[in-house]
Protein backbone atom coordinates (compact mmCIF):
# COMPACT_ATOMS: atom_id res chain seq x y z
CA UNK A 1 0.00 0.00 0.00
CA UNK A 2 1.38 3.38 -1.08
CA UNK A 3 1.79 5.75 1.51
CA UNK A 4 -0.87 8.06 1.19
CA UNK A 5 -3.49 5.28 0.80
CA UNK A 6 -2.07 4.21 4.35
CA UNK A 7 -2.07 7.79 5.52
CA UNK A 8 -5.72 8.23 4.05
CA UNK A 9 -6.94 4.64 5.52
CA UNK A 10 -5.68 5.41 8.87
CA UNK A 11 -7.14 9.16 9.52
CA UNK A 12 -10.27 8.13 7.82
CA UNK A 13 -11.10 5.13 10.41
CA UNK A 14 -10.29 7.45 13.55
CA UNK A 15 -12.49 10.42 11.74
CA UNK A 16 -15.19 8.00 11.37
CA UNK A 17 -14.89 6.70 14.55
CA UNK A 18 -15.09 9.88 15.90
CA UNK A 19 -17.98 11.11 14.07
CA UNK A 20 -20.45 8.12 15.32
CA UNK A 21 -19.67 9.31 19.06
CA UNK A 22 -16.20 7.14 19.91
CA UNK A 23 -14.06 9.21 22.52
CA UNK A 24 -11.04 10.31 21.06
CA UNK A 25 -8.74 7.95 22.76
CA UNK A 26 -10.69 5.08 21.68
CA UNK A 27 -11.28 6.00 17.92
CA UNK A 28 -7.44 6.15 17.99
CA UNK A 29 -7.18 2.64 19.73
CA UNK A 30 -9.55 1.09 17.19
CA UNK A 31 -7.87 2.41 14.46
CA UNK A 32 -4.31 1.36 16.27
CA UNK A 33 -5.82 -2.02 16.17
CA UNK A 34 -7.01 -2.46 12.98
CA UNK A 35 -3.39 -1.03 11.77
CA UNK A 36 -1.49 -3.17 13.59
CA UNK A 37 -3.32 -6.23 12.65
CA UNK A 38 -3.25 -4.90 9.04
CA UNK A 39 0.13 -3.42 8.44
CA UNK A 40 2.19 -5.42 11.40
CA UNK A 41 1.50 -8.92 10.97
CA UNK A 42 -1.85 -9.95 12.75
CA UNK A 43 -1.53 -11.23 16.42
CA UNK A 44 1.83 -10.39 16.31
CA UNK A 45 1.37 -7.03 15.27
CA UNK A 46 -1.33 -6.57 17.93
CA UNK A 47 1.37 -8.21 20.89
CA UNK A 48 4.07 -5.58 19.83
CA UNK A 49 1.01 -2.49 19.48
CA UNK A 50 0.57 -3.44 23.17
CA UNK A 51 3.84 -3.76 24.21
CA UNK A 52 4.46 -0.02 22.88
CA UNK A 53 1.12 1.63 24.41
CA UNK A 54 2.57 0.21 28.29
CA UNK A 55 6.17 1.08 27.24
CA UNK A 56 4.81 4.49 26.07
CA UNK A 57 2.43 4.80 29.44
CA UNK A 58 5.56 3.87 31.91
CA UNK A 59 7.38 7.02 30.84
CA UNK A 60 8.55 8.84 33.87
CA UNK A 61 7.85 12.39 32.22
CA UNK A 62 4.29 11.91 32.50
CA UNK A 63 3.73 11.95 36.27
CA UNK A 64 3.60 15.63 36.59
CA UNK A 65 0.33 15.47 34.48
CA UNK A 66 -1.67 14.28 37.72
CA UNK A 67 0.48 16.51 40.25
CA UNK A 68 0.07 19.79 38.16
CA UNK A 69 -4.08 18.45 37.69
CA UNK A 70 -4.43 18.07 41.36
CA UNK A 71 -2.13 21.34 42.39
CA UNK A 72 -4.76 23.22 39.93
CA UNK A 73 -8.11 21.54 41.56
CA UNK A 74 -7.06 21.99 44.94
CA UNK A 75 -6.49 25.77 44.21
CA UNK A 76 -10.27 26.00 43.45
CA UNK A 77 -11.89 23.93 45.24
CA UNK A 78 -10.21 25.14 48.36
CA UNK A 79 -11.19 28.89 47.74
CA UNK A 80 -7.15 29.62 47.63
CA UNK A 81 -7.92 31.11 43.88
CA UNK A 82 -11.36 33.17 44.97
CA UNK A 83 -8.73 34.90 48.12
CA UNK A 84 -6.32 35.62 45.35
CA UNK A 85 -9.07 37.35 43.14
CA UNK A 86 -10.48 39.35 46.12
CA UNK A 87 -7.24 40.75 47.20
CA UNK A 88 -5.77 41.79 43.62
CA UNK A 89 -9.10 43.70 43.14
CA UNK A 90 -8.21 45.69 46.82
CA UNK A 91 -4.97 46.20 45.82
CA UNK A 92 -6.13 47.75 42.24
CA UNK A 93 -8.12 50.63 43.82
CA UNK A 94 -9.76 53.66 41.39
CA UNK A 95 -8.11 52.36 38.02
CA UNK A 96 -9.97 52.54 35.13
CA UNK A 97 -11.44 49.19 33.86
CA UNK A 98 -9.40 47.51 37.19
CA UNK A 99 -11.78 44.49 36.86
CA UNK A 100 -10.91 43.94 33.89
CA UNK A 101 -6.94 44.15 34.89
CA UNK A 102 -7.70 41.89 37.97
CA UNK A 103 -8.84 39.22 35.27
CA UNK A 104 -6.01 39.03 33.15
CA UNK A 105 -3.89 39.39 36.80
CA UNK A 106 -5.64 37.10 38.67
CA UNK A 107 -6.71 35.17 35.58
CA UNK A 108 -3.19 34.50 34.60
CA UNK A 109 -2.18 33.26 37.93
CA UNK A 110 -4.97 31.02 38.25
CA UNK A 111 -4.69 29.36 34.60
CA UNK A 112 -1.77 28.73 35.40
CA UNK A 113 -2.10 26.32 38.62
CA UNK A 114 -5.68 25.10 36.53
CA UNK A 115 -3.75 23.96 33.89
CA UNK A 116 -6.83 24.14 32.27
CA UNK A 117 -8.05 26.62 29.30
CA UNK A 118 -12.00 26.30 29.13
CA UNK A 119 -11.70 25.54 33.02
CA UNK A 120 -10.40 28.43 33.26
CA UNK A 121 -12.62 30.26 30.78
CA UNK A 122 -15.84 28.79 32.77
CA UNK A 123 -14.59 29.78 36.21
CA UNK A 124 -13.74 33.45 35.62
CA UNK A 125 -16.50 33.91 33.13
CA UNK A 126 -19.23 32.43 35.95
CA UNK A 127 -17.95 34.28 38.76
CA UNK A 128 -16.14 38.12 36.90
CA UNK A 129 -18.41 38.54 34.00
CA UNK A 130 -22.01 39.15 36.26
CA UNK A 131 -20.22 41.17 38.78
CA UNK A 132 -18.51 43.41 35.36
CA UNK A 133 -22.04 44.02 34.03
CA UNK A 134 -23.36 44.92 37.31
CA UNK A 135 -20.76 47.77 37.56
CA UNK A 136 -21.79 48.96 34.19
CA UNK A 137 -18.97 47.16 31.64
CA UNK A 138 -19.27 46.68 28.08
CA UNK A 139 -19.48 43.13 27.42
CA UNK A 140 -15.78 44.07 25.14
CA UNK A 141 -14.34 44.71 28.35
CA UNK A 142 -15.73 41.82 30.78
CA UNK A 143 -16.08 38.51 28.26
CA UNK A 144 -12.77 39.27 25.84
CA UNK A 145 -10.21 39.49 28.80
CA UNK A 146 -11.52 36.04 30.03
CA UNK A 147 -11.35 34.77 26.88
CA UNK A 148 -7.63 35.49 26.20
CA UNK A 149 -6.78 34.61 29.90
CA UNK A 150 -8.11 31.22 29.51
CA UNK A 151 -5.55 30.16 26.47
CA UNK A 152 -3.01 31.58 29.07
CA UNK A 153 -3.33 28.25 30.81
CA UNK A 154 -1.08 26.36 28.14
CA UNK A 155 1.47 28.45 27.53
CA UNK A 156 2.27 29.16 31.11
CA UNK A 157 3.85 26.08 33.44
CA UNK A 158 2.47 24.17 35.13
CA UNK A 159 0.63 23.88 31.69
CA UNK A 160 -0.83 19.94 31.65
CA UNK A 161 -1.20 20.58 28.03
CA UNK A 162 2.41 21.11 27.57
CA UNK A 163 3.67 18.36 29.63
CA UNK A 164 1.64 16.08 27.35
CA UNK A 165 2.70 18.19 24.14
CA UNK A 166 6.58 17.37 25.33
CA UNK A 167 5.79 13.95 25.63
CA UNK A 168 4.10 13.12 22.53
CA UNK A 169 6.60 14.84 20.69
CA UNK A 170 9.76 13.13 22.56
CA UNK A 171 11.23 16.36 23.78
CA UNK A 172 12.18 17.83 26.96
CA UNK A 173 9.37 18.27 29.09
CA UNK A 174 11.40 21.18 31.23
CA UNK A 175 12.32 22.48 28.59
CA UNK A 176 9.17 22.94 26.95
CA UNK A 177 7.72 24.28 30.13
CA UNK A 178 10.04 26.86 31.09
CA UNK A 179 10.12 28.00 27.61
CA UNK A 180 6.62 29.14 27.70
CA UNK A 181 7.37 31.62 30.66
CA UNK A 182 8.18 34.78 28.98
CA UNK A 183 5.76 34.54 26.41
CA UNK A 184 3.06 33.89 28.54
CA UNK A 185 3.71 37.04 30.80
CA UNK A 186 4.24 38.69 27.18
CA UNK A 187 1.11 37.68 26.38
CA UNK A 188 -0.66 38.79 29.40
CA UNK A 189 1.41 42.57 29.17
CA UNK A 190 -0.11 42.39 25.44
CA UNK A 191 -3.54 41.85 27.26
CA UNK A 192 -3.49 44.57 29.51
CA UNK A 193 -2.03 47.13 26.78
CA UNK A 194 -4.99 46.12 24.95
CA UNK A 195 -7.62 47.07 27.78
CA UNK A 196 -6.05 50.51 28.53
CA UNK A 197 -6.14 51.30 25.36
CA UNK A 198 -9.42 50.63 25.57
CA UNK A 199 -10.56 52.58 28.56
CA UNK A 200 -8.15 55.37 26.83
CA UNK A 201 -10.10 56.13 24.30
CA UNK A 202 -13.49 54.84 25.48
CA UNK A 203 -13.56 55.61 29.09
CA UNK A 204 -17.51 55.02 29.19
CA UNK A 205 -16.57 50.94 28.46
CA UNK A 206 -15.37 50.37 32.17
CA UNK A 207 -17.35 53.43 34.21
CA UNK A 208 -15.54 54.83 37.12
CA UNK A 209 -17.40 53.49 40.55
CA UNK A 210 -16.28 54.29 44.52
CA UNK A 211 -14.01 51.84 45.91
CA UNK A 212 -12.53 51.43 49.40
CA UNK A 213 -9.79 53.17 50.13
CA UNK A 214 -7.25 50.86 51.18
CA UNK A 215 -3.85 52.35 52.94
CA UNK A 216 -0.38 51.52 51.63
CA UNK A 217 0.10 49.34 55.06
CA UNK A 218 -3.01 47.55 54.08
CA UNK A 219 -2.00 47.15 50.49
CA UNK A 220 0.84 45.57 51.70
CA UNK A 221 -0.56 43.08 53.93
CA UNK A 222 -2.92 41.81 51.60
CA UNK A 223 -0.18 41.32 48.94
CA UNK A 224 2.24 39.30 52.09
CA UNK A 225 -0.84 37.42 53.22
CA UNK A 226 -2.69 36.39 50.16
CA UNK A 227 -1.00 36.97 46.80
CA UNK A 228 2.65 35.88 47.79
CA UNK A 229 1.80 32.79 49.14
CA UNK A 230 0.24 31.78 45.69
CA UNK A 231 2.86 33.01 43.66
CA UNK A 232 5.29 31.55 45.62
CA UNK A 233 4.05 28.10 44.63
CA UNK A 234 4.61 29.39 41.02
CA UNK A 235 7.88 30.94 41.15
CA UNK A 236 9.41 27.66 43.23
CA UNK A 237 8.35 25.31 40.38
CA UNK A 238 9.88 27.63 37.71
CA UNK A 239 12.92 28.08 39.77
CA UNK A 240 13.43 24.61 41.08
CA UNK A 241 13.28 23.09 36.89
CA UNK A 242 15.78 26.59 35.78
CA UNK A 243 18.02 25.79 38.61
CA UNK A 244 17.95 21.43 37.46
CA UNK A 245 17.73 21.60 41.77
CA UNK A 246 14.37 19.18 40.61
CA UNK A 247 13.31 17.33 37.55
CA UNK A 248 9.98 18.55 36.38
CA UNK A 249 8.16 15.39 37.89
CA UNK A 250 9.50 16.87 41.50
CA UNK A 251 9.00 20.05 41.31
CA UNK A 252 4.88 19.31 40.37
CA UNK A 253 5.34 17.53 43.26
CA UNK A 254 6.48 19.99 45.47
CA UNK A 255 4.27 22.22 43.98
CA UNK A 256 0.94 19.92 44.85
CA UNK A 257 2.13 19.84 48.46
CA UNK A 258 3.03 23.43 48.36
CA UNK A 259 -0.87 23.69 47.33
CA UNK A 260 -1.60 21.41 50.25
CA UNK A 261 0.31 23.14 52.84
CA UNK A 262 -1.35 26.91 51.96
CA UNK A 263 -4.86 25.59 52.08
CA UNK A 264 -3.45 24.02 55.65
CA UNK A 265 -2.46 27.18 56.53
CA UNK A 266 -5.62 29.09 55.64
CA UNK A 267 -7.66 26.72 57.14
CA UNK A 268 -9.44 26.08 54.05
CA UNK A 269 -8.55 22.47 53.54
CA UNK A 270 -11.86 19.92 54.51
CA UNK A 271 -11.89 16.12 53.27
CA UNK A 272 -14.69 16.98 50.48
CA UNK A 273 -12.58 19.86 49.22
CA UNK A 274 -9.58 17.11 49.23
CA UNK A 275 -11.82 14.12 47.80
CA UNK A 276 -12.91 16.40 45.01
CA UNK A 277 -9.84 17.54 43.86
CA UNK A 278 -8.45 13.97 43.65
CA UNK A 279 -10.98 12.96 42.02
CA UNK A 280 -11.28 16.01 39.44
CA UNK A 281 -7.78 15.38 38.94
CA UNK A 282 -8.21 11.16 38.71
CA UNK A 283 -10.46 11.83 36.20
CA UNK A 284 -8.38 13.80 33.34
CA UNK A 285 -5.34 12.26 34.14
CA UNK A 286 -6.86 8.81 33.33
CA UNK A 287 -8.57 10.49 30.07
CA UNK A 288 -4.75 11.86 29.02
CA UNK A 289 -2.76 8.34 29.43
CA UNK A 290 -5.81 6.57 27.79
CA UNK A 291 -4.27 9.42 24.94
CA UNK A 292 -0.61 8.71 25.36
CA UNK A 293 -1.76 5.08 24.79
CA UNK A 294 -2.95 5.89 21.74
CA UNK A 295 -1.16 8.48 20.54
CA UNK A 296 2.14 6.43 20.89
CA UNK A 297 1.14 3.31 19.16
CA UNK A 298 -0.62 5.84 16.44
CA UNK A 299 2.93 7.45 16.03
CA UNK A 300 4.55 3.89 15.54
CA UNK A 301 2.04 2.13 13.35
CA UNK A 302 2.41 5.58 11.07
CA UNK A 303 5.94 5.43 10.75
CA UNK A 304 5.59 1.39 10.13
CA UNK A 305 3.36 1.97 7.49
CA UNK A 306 5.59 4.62 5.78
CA UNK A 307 2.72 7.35 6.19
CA UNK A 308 5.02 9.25 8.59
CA UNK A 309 7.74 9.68 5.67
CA UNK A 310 5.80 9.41 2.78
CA UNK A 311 3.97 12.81 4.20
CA UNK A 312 7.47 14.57 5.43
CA UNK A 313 8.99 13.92 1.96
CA UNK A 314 6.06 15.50 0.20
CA UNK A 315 5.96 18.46 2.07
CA UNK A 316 9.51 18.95 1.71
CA UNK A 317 9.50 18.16 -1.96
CA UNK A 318 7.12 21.93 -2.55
CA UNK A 319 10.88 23.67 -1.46
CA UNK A 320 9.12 26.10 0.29
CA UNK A 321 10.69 28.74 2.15
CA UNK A 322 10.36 27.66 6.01
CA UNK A 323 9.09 30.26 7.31
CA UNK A 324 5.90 29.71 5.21
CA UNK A 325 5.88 25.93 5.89
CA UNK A 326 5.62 26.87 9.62
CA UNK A 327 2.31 29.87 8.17
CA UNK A 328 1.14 26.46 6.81
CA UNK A 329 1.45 24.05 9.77
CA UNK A 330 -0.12 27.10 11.96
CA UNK A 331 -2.87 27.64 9.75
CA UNK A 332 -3.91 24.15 9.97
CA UNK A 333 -3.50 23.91 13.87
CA UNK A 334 -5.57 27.18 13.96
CA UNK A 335 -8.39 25.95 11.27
CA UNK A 336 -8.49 22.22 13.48
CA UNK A 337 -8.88 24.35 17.33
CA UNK A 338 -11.96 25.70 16.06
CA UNK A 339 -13.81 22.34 16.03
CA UNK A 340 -11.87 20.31 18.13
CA UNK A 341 -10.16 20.22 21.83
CA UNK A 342 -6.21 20.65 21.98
CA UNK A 343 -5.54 16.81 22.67
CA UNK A 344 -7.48 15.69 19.87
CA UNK A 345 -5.11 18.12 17.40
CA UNK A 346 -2.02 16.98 19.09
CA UNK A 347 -2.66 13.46 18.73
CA UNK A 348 -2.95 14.52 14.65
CA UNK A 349 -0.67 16.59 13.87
CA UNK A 350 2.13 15.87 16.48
CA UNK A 351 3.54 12.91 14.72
CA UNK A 352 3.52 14.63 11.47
CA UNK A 353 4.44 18.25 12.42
CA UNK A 354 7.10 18.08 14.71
CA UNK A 355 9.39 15.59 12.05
CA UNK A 356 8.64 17.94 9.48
CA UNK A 357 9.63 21.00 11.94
CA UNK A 358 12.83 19.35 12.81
CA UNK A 359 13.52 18.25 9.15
CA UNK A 360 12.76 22.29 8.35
CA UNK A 361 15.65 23.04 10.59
CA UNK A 362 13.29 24.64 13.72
CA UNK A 363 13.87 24.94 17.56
CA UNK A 364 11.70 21.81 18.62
CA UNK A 365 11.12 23.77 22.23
CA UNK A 366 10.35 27.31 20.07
CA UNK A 367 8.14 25.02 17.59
CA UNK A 368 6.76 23.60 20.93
CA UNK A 369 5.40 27.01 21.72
CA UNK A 370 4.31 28.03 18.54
CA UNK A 371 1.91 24.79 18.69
CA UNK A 372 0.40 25.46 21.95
CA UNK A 373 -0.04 29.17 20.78
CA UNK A 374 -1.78 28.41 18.01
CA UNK A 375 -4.03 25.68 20.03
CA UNK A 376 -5.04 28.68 22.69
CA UNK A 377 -5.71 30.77 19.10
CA UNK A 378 -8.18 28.40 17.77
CA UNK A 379 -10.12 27.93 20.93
CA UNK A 380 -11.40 31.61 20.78
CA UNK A 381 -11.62 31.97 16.95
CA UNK A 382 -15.13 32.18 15.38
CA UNK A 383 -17.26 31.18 14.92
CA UNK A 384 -16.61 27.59 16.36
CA UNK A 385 -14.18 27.89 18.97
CA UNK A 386 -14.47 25.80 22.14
CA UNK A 387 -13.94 28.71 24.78
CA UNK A 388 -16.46 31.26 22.76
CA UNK A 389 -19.41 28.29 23.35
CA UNK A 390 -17.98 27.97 27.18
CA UNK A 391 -18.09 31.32 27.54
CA UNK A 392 -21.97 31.75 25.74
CA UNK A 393 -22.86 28.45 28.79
CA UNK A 394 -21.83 30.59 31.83
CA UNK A 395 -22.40 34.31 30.66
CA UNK A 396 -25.33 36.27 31.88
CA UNK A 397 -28.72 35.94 30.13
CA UNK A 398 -28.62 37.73 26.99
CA UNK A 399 -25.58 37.47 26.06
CA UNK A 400 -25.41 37.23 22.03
CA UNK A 401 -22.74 35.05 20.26
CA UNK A 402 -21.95 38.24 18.02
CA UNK A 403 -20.54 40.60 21.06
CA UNK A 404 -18.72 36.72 22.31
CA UNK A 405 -17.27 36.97 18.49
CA UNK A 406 -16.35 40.59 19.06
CA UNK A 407 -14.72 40.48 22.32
CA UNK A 408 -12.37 37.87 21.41
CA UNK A 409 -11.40 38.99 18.01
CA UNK A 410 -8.54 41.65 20.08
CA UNK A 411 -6.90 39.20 22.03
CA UNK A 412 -6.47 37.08 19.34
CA UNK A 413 -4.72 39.83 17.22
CA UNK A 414 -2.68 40.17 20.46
CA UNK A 415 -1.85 36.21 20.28
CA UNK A 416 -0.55 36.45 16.51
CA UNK A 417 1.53 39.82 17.56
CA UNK A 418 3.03 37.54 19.48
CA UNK A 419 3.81 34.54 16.96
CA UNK A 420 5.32 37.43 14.95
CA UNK A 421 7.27 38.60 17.77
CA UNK A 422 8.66 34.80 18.40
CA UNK A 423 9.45 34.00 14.63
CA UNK A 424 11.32 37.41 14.59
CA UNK A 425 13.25 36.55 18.16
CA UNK A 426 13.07 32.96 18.87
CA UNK A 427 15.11 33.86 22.35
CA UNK A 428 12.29 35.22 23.56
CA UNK A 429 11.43 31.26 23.78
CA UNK A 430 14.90 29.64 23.98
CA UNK A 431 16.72 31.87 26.75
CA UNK A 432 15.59 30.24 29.63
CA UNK A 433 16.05 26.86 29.06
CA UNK A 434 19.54 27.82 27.61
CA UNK A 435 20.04 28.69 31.31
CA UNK A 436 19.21 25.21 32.80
């Protein structure tokens, strides 16, 4: 069988799999099966797909999936994120459109230990985007800054989505995680340009209201008692993977008990708050090695097959310039987000795109961040992306899918400034890890 009629037979089960109702680690399994038995030899073939799923599922780099999962539940369910939220708003005071700074703030803090992009996008937009209206903001100003701090949540460690991203694609998972830093808090400094500009030039979007007046001895108490704690967690997982004092596995670790210990501390940690969070946690970690499974024996039975190749020597054979192969592979990322979750794309295109990236001569950690950039992109493009449907499910009654459409279409411009930004200075990706 040539390769494309392999490449065609094997994307066309999974799709169809997919499209009578099959979760997407078990239209990839079928199809792995079917492959195997096809393309490897029968019950031999279907001995050695199992023996690479298990071999694939007792890699070490995937146990801070779980950790960063439960670090990110127990910060919510233990009300450690809401006593975040409540204290940057204090510390804001009179600013124009504060709210909507406190969301990309506090937003960005919490993706982060969420791990989670439409968790993210449902939790701020449920609890921010009533209060917003109440005070008298535009919808531009309330829904789009949720929207953009959502994506947040993969490009900033502990991102879930980029451990599993490193994984699938072989490459450093510490690598790939402290890479993201800087253009995450690029990102979010992009965000918050964005919303002064806004209340700059339409001040009537986020109306001025009376606050409490808060003293500078008060402002910094609340920052020591319930800001620094939480960042703290942050900064001692970046520093503990820059520093190679921990491997990424132990520093999630750390950074679950660190989690653990606060909510101690605060006396906000009960047993439900603790069974919940395991079990929250339980439950997407099991749905993300069922992935790995099936990813990894997907990846094998392509390159068996020749598909892999076949594809990467095609591509190559246009003699494009890179720099538009990588427009190309972005475009398609983008056009897949808005119609289907980030694990479903990576399972796709990661065994594909990231051979063709390295043949092309890229940074696999840059490339790396380019992918999950363009995965938080087409979650909050129109008109089908996942987080603009979340968002329409937890905003206030009336809410219209146009002013969802509207709101977002800023912060994605600001994500694509960005992409520019990184093709024109890849350090802005590589310099950290270049430390480590």
């Amino acid at each position: 069988m040539a390769w494309h009629e392999s490449l065609f037979f094997l994307l066309s089960f999974v799709l169809i799999l997919m499209l009578i109702g099959a979760p997407v680690a078990f239209a990839f399994i079928g199809a792995n099966l079917v492959g195997a038995w096809y393309f490897m030899g029968g019950n031999a073939g279907l001995t050695q797909l199992l023996n690479n799923g298990f071999g694939a599922l007792s890699n070490f780099g995937l146990v801070p999936i779980p950790l960063f999962l439960l670090m990110g539940e127990l910060f919510f369910r233990t009300g450690l994120g809401m006593r975040m939220f409540n204290a940057i708003d204090q510390l804001m005071g009179k600013v124009p459109g504060r709210l909507s700074y406190v969301t990309v703030v506090g937003g960005t803090a919490f993706s982060t230990l969420s791990g989670s992009s439409m968790g993210s996008t449902a939790l701020l937009g449920s609890l921010l985007v009533p209060e917003m209206e109440r005070r008298g903001y535009k919808s531009y100003m309330s829904i789009g800054p949720i929207l953009g701090t959502g994506g947040l949540a993969i490009i900033i460690p502990p991102s879930a989505l980029g451990v599993l991203l490193a994984t699938l694609a072989k490459i450093d998972i510490g690598d790939v995680l402290i890479g993201g830093i800087v253009p995450g808090v690029l990102l979010a400094l992009l965000y918050m340009v964005t919303i002064w500009l806004k209340t700059r030039f339409r001040p009537d979007a986020a109306p001025a209201y009376e606050v409490q007046t808060v003293s500078l001895g008060e402002k910094l108490k609340i920052f020591l008692r319930d800001i620094l704690p939480m960042l703290s967690v942050i900064v001692m997982i970046v520093v503990m993977m820059l520093t190679g004092f921990a491997t990424p596995s132990e520093s999630a670790a750390f950074g679950a008990l660190g989690v653990i210990v606060l909510a101690l501390v605060f006396g906000e940690l009960s047993l439900s708050a603790f069974k919940l969070s395991v079990a929250g946690a339980l439950k997407v970690t099991l749905m993300a090695y069922l992935i790995v499974f099936g990813s990894a024996t997907f990846s094998q039975l392509l390159a068996f097959s020749g598909a892999s190749s076949g594809l990467i020597s095609w591509a190559t054979s246009f003699d494009l310039p890179p720099l538009l192969m990588l427009a190309c592979m972005f475009l398609v990322l983008l056009v897949l987000g808005t119609f289907m979750e980030a694990i479903s794309i990576m399972m796709i295109t990661v065994p594909f795109f990231f051979p063709l990236a390295q043949s092309l001569g890229f940074d696999l950690v840059w490339f790396s961040i380019i992918t999950l950039i363009a995965l938080e992109v087409g979650f909050s493009t129109p008109p089908l992306g996942l987080n603009l449907f979340v968002m329409k499910g937890v905003a206030p009654p009336g809410t219209t899918m146009k002013s969802i459409y509207l709101a977002a279409i800023p912060y994605i411009a600001c994500s694509l400034l960005l992409v520019a930004l990184l093709v024109a200075f890849p350090g802005i990706v590589t310099w950290l890890p270049s430390l480590g």
